[in-house]
Protein backbone atom coordinates (compact mmCIF):
# COMPACT_ATOMS: atom_id res chain seq x y z
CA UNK A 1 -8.10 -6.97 2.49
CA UNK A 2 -6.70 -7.20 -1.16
CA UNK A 3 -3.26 -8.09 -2.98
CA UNK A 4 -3.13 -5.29 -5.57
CA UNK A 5 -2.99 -6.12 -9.18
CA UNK A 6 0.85 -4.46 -8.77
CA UNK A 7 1.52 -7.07 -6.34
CA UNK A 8 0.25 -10.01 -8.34
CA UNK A 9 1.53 -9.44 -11.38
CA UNK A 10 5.22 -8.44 -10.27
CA UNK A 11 5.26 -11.48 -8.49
CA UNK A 12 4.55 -13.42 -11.65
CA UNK A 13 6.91 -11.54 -13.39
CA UNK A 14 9.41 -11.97 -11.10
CA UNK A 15 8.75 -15.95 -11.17
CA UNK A 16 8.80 -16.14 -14.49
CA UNK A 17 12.38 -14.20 -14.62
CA UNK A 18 13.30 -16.58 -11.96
CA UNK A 19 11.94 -19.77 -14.00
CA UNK A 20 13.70 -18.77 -17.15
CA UNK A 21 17.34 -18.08 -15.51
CA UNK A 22 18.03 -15.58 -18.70
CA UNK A 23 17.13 -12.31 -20.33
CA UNK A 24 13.96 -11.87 -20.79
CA UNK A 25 11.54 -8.92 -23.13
CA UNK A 26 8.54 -7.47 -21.78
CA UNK A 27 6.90 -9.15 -25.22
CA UNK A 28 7.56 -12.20 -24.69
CA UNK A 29 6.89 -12.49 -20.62
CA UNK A 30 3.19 -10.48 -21.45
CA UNK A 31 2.70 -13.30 -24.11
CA UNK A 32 3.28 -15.95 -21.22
CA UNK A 33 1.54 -14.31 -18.76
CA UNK A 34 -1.39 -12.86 -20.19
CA UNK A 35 -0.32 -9.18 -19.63
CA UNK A 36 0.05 -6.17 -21.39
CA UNK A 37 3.61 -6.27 -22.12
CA UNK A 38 3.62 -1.57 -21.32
CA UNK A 39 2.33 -2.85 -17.89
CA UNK A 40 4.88 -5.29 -17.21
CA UNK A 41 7.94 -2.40 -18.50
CA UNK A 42 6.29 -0.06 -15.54
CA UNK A 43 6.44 -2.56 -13.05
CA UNK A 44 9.97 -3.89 -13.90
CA UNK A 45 10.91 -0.29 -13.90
CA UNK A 46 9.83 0.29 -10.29
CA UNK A 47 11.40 -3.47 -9.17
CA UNK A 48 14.56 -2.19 -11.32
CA UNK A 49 14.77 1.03 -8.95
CA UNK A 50 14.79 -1.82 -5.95
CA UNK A 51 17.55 -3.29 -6.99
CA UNK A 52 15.08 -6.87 -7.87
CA UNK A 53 16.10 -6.52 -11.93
CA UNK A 54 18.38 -5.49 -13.81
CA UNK A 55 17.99 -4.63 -17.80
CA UNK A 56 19.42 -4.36 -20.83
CA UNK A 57 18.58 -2.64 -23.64
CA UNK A 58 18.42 -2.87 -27.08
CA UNK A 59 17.81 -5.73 -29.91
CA UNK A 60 18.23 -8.46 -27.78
CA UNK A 61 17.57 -6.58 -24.03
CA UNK A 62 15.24 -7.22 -21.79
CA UNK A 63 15.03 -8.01 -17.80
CA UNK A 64 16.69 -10.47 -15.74
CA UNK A 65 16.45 -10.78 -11.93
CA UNK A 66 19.74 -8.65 -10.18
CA UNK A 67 19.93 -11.37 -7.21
CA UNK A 68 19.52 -15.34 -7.01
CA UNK A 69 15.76 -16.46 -6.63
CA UNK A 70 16.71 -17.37 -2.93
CA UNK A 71 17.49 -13.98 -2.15
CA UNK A 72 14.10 -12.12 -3.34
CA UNK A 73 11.86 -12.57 -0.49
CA UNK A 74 8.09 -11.56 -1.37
CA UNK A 75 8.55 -8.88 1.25
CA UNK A 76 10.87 -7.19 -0.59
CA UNK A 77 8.28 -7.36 -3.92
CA UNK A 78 5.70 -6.16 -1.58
CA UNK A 79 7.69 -3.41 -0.06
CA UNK A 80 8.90 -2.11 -3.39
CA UNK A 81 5.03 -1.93 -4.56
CA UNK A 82 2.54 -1.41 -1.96
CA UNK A 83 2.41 0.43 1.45
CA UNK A 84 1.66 -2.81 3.89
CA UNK A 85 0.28 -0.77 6.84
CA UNK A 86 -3.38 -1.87 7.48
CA UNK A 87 -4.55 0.86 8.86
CA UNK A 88 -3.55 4.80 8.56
CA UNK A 89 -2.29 4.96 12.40
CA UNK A 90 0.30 2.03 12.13
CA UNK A 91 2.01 4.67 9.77
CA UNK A 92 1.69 8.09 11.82
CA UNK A 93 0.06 7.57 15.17
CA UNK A 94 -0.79 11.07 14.78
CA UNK A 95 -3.48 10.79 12.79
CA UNK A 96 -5.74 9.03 15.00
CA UNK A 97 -6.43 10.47 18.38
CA UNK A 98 -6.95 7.04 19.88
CA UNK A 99 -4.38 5.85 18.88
CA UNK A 100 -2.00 5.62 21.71
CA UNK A 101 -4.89 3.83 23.59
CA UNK A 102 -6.38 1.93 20.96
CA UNK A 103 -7.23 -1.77 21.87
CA UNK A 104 -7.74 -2.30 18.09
CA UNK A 105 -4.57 -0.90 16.78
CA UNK A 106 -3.03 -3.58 19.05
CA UNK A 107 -4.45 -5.96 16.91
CA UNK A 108 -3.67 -4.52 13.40
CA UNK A 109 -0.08 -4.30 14.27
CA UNK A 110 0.34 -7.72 15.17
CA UNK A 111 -1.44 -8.98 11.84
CA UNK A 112 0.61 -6.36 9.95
CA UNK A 113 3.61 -7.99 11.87
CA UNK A 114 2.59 -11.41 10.67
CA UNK A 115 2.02 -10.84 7.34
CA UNK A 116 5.52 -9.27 6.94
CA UNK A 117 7.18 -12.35 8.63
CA UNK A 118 5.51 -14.66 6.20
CA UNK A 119 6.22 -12.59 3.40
CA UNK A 120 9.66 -12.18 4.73
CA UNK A 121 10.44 -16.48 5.12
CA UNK A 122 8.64 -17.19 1.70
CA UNK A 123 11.38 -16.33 -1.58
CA UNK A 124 10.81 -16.91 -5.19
CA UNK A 125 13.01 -19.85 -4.89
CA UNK A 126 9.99 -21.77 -2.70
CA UNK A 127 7.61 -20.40 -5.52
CA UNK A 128 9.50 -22.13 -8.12
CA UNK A 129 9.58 -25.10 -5.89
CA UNK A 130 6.03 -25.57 -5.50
């Protein structure tokens, strides 16, 4: 099991929004993090659609996070970017035969339920804090 490169790299983004408590250009956050600073447009884009940034455009525009640090859980990063079932059955039952039966799925669903819960108590506030 893998954190995405979406994941990673919106989190950082989102920590470095956090960090810098201001407006901030795609230029200058892909100089500090080491990304391409197109990448980092398409994934504020799809946190801006979440309501997890907020821009402005123009001369001096850029991105700026839309709630306080202790509000942004990583859940809500991870739900804006990835699909966080762990297997195809936790999403549609109906695409597994076994699945009402399945000892396994049992198991699946109760690290998928972990993993939220964890991701749901951590914000970017306890990144920045670390």
């Amino acid at each position: 099991m893998r954190v995405s490169t979406k994941l990673r790299y919106s989190s950082r983004l989102l920590v470095a929004l956090a960090r810098a408590r201001e407006v901030i250009n795609t230029t200058e956050l892909g100089k500090e993090l080491d990304v391409s600073p197109l990448y980092l447009r398409s994934l504020a884009v799809s946190l801006e659609e979440k309501g997890l940034v907020k821009s402005i455009r123009g001369a001096k525009g850029g991105y700026f996070l839309a709630k306080p640090p202790s509000e942004i859980s990583l859940l809500d990063i991870a739900e804006t970017l990835e699909n966080l079932n762990l297997v195809p059955c936790l999403e549609d039952p109906s695409v597994c035969p076994f699945a009402p039966t399945c000892k396994t799925r049992k198991v699946w669903l109760k690290l998928k339920n972990c993993i939220e819960e964890f991701l749901r108590e951590t914000t970017l506030e306890d990144l920045l804090e670390d």
